[in-house]
Protein backbone atom coordinates (compact mmCIF):
# COMPACT_ATOMS: atom_id res chain seq x y z
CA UNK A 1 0.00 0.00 0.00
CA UNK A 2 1.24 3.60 -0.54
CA UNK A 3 0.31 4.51 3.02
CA UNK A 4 3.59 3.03 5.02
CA UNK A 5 4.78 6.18 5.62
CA UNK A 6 1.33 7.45 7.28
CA UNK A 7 1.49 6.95 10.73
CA UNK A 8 -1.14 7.67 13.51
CA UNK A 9 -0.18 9.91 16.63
CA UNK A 10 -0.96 8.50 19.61
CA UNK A 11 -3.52 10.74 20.81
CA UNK A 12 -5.04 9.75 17.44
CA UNK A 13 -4.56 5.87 17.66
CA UNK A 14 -6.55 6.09 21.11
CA UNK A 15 -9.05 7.99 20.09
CA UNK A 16 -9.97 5.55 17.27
CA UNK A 17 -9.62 2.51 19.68
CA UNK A 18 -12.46 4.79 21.52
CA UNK A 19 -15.10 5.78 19.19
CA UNK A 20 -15.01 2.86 16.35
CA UNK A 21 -16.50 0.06 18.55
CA UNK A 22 -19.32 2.73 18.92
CA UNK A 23 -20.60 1.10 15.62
CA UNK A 24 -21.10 -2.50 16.74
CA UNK A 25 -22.97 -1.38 19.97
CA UNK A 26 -26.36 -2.39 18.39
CA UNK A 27 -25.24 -5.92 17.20
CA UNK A 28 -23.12 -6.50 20.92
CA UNK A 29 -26.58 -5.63 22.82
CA UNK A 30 -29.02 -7.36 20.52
CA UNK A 31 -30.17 -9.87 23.38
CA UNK A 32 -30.56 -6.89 26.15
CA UNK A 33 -32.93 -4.83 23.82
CA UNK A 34 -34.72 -7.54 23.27
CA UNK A 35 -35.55 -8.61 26.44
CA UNK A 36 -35.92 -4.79 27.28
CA UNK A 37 -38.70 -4.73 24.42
CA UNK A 38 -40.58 -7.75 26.17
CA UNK A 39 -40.66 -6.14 29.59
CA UNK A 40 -41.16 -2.59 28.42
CA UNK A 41 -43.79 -3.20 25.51
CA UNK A 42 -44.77 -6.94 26.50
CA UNK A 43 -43.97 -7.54 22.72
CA UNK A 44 -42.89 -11.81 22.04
CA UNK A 45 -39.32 -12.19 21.17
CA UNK A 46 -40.16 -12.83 17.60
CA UNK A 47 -41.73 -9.48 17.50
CA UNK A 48 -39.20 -7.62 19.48
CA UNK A 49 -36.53 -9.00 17.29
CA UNK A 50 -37.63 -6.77 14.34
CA UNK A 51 -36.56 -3.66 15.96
CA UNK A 52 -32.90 -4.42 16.31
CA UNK A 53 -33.02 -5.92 13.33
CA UNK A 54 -34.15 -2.45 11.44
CA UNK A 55 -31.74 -0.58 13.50
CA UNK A 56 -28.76 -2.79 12.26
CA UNK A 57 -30.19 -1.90 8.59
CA UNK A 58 -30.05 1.71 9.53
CA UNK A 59 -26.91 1.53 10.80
CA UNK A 60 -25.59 -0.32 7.60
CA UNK A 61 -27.82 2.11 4.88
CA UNK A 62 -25.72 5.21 6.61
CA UNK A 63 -22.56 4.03 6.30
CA UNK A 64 -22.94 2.63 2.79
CA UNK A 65 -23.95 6.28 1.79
CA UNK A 66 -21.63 7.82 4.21
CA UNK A 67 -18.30 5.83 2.72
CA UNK A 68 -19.05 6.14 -1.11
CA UNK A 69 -17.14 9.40 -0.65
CA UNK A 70 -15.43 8.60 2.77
CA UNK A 71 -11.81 9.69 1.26
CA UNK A 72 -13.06 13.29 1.14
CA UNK A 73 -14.91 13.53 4.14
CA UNK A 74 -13.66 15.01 7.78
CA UNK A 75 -14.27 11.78 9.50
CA UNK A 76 -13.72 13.79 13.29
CA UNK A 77 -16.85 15.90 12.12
CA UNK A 78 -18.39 12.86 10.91
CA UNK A 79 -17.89 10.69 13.69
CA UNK A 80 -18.95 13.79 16.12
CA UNK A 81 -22.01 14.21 14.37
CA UNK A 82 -22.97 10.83 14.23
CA UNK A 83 -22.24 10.46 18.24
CA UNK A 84 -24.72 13.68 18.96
CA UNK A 85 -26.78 12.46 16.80
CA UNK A 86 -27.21 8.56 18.25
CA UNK A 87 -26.77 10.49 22.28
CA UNK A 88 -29.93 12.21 21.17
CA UNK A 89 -31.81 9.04 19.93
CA UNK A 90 -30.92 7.19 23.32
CA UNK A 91 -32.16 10.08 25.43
CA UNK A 92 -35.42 9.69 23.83
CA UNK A 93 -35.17 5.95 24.13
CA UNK A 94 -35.07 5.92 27.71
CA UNK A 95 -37.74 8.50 28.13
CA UNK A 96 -40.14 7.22 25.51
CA UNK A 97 -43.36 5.85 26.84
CA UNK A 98 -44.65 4.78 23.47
CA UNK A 99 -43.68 1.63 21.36
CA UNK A 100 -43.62 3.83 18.25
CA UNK A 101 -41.82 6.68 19.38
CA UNK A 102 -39.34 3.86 20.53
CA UNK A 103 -38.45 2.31 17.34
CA UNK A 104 -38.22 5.51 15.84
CA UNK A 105 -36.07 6.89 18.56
CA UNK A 106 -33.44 3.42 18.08
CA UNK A 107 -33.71 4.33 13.81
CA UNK A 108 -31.98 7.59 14.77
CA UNK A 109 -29.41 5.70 16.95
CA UNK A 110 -28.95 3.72 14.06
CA UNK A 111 -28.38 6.55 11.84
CA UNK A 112 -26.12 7.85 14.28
CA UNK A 113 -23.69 4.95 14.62
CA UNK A 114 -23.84 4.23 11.24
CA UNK A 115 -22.11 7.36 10.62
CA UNK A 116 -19.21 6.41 13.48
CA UNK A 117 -18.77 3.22 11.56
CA UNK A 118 -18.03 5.13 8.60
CA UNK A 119 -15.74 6.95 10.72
CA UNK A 120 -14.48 4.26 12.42
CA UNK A 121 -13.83 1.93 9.75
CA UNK A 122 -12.54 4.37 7.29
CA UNK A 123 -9.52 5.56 9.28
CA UNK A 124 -7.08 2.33 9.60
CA UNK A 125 -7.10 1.90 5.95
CA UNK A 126 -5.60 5.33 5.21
CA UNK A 127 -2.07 4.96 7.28
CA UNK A 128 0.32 2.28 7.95
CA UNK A 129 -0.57 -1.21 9.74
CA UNK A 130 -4.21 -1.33 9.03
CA UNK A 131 -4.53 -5.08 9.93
CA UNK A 132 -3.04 -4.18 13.77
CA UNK A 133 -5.17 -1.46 14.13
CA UNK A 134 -8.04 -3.32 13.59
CA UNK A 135 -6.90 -5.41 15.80
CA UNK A 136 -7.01 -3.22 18.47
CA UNK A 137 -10.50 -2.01 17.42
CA UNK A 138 -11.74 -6.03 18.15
CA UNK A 139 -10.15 -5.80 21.62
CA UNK A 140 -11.67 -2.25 21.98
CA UNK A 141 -15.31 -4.24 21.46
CA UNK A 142 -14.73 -7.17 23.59
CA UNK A 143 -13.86 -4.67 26.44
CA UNK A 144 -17.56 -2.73 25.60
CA UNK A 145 -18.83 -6.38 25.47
CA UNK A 146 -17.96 -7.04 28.63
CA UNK A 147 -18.89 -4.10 29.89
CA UNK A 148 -22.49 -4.56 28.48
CA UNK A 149 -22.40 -8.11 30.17
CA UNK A 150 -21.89 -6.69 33.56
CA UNK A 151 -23.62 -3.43 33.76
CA UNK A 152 -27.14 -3.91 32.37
CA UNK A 153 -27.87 -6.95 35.04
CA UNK A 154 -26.46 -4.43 37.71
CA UNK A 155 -28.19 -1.85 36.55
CA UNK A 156 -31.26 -3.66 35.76
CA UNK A 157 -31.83 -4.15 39.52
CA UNK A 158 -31.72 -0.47 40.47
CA UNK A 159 -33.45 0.95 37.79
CA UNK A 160 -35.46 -1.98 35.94
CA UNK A 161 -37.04 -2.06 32.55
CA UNK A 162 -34.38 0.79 30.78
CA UNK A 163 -31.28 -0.62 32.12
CA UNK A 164 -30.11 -1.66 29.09
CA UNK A 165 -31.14 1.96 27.31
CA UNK A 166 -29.37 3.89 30.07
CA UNK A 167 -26.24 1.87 29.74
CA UNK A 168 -26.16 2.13 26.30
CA UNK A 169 -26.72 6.23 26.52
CA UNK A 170 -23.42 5.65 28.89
CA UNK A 171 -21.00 4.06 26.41
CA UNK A 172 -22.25 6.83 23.46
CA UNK A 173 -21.04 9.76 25.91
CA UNK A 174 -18.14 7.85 27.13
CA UNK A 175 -16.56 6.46 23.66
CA UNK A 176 -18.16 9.77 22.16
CA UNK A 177 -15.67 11.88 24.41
CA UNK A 178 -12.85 10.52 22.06
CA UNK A 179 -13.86 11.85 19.37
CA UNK A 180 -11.99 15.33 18.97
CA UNK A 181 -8.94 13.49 18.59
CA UNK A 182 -10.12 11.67 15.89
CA UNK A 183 -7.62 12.60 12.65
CA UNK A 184 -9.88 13.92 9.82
CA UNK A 185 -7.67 11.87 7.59
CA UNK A 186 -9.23 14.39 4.26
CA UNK A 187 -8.07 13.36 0.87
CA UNK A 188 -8.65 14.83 -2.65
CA UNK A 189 -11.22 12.92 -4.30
CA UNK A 190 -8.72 10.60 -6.23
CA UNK A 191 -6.62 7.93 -4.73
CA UNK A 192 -3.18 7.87 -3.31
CA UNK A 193 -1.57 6.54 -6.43
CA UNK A 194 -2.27 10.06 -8.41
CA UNK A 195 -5.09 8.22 -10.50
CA UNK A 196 -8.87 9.29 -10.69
CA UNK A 197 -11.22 8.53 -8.86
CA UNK A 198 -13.46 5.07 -9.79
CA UNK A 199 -16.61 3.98 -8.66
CA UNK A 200 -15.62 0.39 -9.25
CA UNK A 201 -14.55 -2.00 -6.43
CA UNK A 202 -10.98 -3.21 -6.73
CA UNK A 203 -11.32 -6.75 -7.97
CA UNK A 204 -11.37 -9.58 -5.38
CA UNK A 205 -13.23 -6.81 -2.74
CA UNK A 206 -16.61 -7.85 -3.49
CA UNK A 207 -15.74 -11.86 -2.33
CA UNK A 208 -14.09 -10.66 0.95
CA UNK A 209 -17.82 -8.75 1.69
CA UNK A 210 -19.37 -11.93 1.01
CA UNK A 211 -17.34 -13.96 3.01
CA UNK A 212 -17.65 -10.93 5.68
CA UNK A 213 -21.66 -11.10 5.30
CA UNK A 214 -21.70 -14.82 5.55
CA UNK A 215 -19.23 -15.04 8.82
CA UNK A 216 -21.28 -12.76 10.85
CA UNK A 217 -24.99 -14.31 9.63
CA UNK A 218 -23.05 -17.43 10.52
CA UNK A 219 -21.92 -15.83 14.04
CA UNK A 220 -25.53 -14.38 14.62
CA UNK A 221 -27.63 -17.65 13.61
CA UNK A 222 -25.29 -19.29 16.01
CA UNK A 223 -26.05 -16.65 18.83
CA UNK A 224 -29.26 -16.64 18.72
CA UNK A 225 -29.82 -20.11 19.27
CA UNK A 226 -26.96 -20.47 21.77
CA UNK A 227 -29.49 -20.21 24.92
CA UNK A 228 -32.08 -23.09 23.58
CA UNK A 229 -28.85 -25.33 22.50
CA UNK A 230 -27.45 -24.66 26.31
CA UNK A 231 -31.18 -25.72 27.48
CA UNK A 232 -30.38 -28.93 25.41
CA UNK A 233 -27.90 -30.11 27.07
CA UNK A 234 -28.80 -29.41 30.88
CA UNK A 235 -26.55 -26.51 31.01
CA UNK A 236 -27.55 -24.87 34.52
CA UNK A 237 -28.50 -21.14 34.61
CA UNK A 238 -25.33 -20.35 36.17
CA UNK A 239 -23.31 -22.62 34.29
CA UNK A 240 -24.82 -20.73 31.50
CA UNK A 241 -24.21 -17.65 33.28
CA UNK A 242 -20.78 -18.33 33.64
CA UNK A 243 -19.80 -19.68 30.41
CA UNK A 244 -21.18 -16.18 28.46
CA UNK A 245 -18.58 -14.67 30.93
CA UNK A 246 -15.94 -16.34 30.04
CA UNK A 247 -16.92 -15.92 26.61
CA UNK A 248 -17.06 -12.36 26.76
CA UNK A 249 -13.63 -11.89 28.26
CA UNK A 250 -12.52 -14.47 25.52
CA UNK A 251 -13.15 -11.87 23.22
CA UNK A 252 -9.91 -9.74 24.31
CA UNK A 253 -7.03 -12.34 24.21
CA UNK A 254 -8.41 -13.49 20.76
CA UNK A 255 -7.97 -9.80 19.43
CA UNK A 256 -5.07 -9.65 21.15
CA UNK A 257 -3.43 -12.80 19.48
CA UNK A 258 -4.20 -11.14 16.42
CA UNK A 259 -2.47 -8.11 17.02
CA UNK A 260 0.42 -10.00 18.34
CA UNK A 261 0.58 -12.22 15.36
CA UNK A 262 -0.21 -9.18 12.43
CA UNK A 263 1.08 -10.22 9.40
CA UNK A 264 4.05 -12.28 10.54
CA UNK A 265 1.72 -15.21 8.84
CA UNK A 266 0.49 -12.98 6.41
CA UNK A 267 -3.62 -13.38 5.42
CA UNK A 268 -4.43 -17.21 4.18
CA UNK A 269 -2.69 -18.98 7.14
CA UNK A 270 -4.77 -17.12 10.01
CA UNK A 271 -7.81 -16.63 7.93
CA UNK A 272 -8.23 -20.65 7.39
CA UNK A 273 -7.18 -21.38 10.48
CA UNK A 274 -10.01 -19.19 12.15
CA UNK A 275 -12.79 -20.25 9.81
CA UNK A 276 -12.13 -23.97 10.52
CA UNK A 277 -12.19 -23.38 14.03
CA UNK A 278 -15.15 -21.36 13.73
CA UNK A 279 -16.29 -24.39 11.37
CA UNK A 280 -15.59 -27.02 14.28
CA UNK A 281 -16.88 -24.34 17.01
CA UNK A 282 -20.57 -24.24 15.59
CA UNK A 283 -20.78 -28.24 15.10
CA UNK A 284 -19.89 -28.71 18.32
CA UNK A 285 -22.52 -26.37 19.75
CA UNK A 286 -25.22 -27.81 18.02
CA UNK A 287 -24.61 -31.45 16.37
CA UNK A 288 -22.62 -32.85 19.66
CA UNK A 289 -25.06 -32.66 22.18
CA UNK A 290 -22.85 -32.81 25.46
CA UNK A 291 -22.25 -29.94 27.46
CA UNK A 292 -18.41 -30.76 27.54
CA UNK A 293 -18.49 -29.94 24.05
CA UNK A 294 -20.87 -26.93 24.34
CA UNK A 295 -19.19 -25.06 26.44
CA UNK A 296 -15.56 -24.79 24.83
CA UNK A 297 -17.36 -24.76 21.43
CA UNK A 298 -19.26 -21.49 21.75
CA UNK A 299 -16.19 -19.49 23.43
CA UNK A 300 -14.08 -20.75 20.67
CA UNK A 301 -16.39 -19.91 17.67
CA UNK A 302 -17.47 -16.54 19.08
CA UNK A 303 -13.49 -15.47 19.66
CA UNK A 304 -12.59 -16.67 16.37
CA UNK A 305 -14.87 -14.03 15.13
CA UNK A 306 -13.12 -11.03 17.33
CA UNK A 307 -9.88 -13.09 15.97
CA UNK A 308 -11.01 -12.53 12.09
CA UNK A 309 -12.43 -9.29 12.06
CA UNK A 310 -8.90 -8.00 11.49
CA UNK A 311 -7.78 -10.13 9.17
CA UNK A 312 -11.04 -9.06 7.05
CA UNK A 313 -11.19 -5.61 7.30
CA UNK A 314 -7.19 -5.57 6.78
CA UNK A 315 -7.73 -7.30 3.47
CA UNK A 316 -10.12 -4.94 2.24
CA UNK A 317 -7.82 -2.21 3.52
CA UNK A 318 -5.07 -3.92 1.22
CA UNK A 319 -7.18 -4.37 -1.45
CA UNK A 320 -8.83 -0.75 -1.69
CA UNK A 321 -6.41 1.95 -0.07
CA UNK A 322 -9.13 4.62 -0.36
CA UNK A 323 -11.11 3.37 2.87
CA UNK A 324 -14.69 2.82 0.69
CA UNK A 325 -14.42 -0.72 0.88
CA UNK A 326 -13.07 -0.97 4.73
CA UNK A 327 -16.48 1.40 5.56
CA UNK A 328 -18.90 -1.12 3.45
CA UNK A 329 -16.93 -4.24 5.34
CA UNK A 330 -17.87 -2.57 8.50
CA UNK A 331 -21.89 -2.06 7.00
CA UNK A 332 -21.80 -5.17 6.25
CA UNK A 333 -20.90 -6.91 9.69
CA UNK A 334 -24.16 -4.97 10.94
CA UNK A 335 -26.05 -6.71 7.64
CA UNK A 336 -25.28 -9.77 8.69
CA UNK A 337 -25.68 -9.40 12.13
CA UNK A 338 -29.52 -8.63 10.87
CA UNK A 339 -29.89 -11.00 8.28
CA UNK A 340 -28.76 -13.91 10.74
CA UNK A 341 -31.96 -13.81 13.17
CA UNK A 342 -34.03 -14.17 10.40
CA UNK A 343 -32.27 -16.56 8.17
CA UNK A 344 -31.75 -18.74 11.39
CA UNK A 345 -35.45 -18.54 12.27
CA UNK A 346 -36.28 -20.04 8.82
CA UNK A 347 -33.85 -22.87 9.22
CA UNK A 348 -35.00 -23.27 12.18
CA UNK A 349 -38.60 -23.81 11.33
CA UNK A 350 -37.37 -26.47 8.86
CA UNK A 351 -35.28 -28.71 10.62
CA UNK A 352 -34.71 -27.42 14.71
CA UNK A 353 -31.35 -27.12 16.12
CA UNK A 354 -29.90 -29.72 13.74
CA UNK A 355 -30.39 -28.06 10.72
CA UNK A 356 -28.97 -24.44 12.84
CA UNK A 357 -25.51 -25.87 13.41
CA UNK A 358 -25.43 -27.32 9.20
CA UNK A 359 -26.21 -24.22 8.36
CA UNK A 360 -24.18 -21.59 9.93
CA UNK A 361 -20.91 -24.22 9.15
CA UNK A 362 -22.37 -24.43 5.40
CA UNK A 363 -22.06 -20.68 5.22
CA UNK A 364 -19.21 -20.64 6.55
CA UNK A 365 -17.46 -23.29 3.99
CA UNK A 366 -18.59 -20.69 1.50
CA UNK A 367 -16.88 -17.40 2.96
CA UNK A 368 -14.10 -19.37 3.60
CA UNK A 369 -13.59 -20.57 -0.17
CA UNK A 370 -14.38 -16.42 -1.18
CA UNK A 371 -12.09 -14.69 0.68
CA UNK A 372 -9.69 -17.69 -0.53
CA UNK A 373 -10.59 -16.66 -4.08
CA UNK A 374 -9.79 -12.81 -2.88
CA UNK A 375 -6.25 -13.69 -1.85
CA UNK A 376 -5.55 -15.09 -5.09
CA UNK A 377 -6.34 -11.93 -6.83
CA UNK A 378 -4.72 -9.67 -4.28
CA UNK A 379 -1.27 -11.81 -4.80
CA UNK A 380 -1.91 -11.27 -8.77
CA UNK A 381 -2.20 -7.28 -7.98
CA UNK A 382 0.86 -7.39 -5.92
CA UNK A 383 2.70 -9.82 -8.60
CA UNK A 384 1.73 -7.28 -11.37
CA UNK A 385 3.04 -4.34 -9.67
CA UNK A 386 6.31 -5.56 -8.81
CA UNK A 387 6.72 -6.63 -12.84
């Protein structure tokens, strides 16, 4: 890439470690606003699903629009914005009374964050050691994981039904407060190489958002179901309890590996490694029905995920050094976090739990074989420059 000699400051590099996680918040507290929809609104799950769901697509829609010209943009207003703008939807969240004003009130969050993941997402790909940045970023959102884990039950018993809104309203001021030192990172409407402008995706981009779409429907059909397959197997509440613990804390070491391990391996070595894992971790969960085999299976396969996201957004960094593709990876993560509920419920209806686990590792197969197919064509790029 034509970025080595970019470097971030460090007031810079922290700030970004701050406010990008911002833009997973809906998809990390999908199960809390759900069950804060039930007690608030007495809606069913099914129903209550829908909501996150639409606010996922929100936050996707605005930052597809928002990266098509990210280069150019001033991503510290942008990200600023987008903060006031999702602090204002949670204040009316919390205060809302009304199931209508309520949805409407979490579309504005969405619109919000979808602008800080335009932001967020954007900025590694425009200076040096993208992949290790992003890196960071995962461990950055399996700290505000963990932090969701263990402050909406706290909370929920001093304040009740909105404990999961007022925690959320939290973590937008806090991570917000980074963002003046957010770089604006503003380029001229070309790329780095001195050549126009093109609406076209650099060739093998396209299969790594596939393979990004289908890894995190994969991750979110297998989350959803998690709690029913623990039921299965006569996992007690607070063996249950415990093991999402652990799994949340998982979540740090396994970005941290990554970051560790950057690019010593370069991209095909960690990314296969991961997916089988992943592969492995999602059979285990649901076709071996033992709770010795639950319980390592589900931390594994959910911090293989924190483990890849790097490794993903790095290639698209590689492969497209303005930051567009990078933004659309990071849209796309929220896609597929809101196409897997629904997908999942229709394999579900066909063939129960069995058919879950053969069908998030089926998906999986396929991303695995796409962003294999990228690599190839990002090698051919490189090969072609250096002749």
């Amino acid at each position: 890439m034509d970025n080595a000699h970019h470097r971030l400051g460090r007031r810079e590099y922290f700030s970004i470690l701050g406010v990008a996680p911002l833009g997973y918040l809906v998809f990390y507290g999908l199960p809390y606003q759900i069950a804060s929809l039930t007690s608030r609104f007495g809606l069913s799950e099914s129903v209550a699903g829908w909501v996150p769901a639409a606010e996922l697509l929100m936050v996707a829609l605005v930052a597809v629009i928002a990266g098509r010209s990210i280069e150019a943009r001033d991503k510290r207003l942008l990200a600023m914005v987008g903060v006031c703008v999702a602090a204002i939807g949670a204040v009316i969240a919390i205060v809302s009374d009304g199931l209508a004003v309520y949805v409407s009130a979490e579309l504005v969050i969405g619109a919000g964050l979808g602008a800080v993941t335009a932001a967020g997402n954007a900025l590694p790909a425009l200076f040096s050691e993208p992949e290790k940045t992003y890196a960071r970023i995962a461990m950055s959102m399996g700290l505000m994981f963990a932090v969701l884990m263990y402050c909406v039950p706290a909370a929920s018993s001093l304040i009740g039904p909105k404990a999961y809104e007022v925690v959320e309203l939290g973590i937008i001021v806090i991570l917000g407060s980074f963002t003046p030192g957010v770089p604006r990172a503003r380029m001229p409407r070309q790329s780095r190489s001195g050549g126009m402008r093109s609406n076209r995706m650099p060739r093998g981009v396209v299969h790594v958002l596939i393979a990004t779409f289908g890894l995190y429907v994969s991750q979110a059909i297998s989350w959803m179901f998690s709690e029913l397959a623990a039921q299965v197997v006569h996992l007690s509440v607070s063996g249950m309890t415990t093991t999402f613990t652990v799994l949340a804390l998982c979540q740090i070491p396994a970005a941290a590996i990554a970051t560790r391990l950057g690019m010593r391996a370069g991209y095909r070595t960690p990314i296969t490694i991961g997916m089988v894992l992943f592969i492995v971790g999602v059979l285990g969960i649901y076709e071996l029905v033992s709770s010795w085999m639950y319980i390592p299976s589900i931390i594994i396969s959910s911090a293989v995920g924190t483990f890849l996201f790097p490794y993903f957004q790095g290639l698209l960094a590689e492969l497209d050094e303005t930051g567009r593709s990078a933004v659309v990876g990071g849209a796309v993560i929220n896609l597929g976090a809101a196409a897997g509920p629904a997908i999942g419920s229709l394999v579900y209806s066909q063939g129960g739990l069995l058919f879950i686990g053969f069908a998030a590792a089926g998906i999986s197969v396929i991303s695995l074989s796409l962003v294999l197919s990228a690599l190839r064509f990002w090698k051919d790029a490189q090969r072609a420059v250096v002749a």
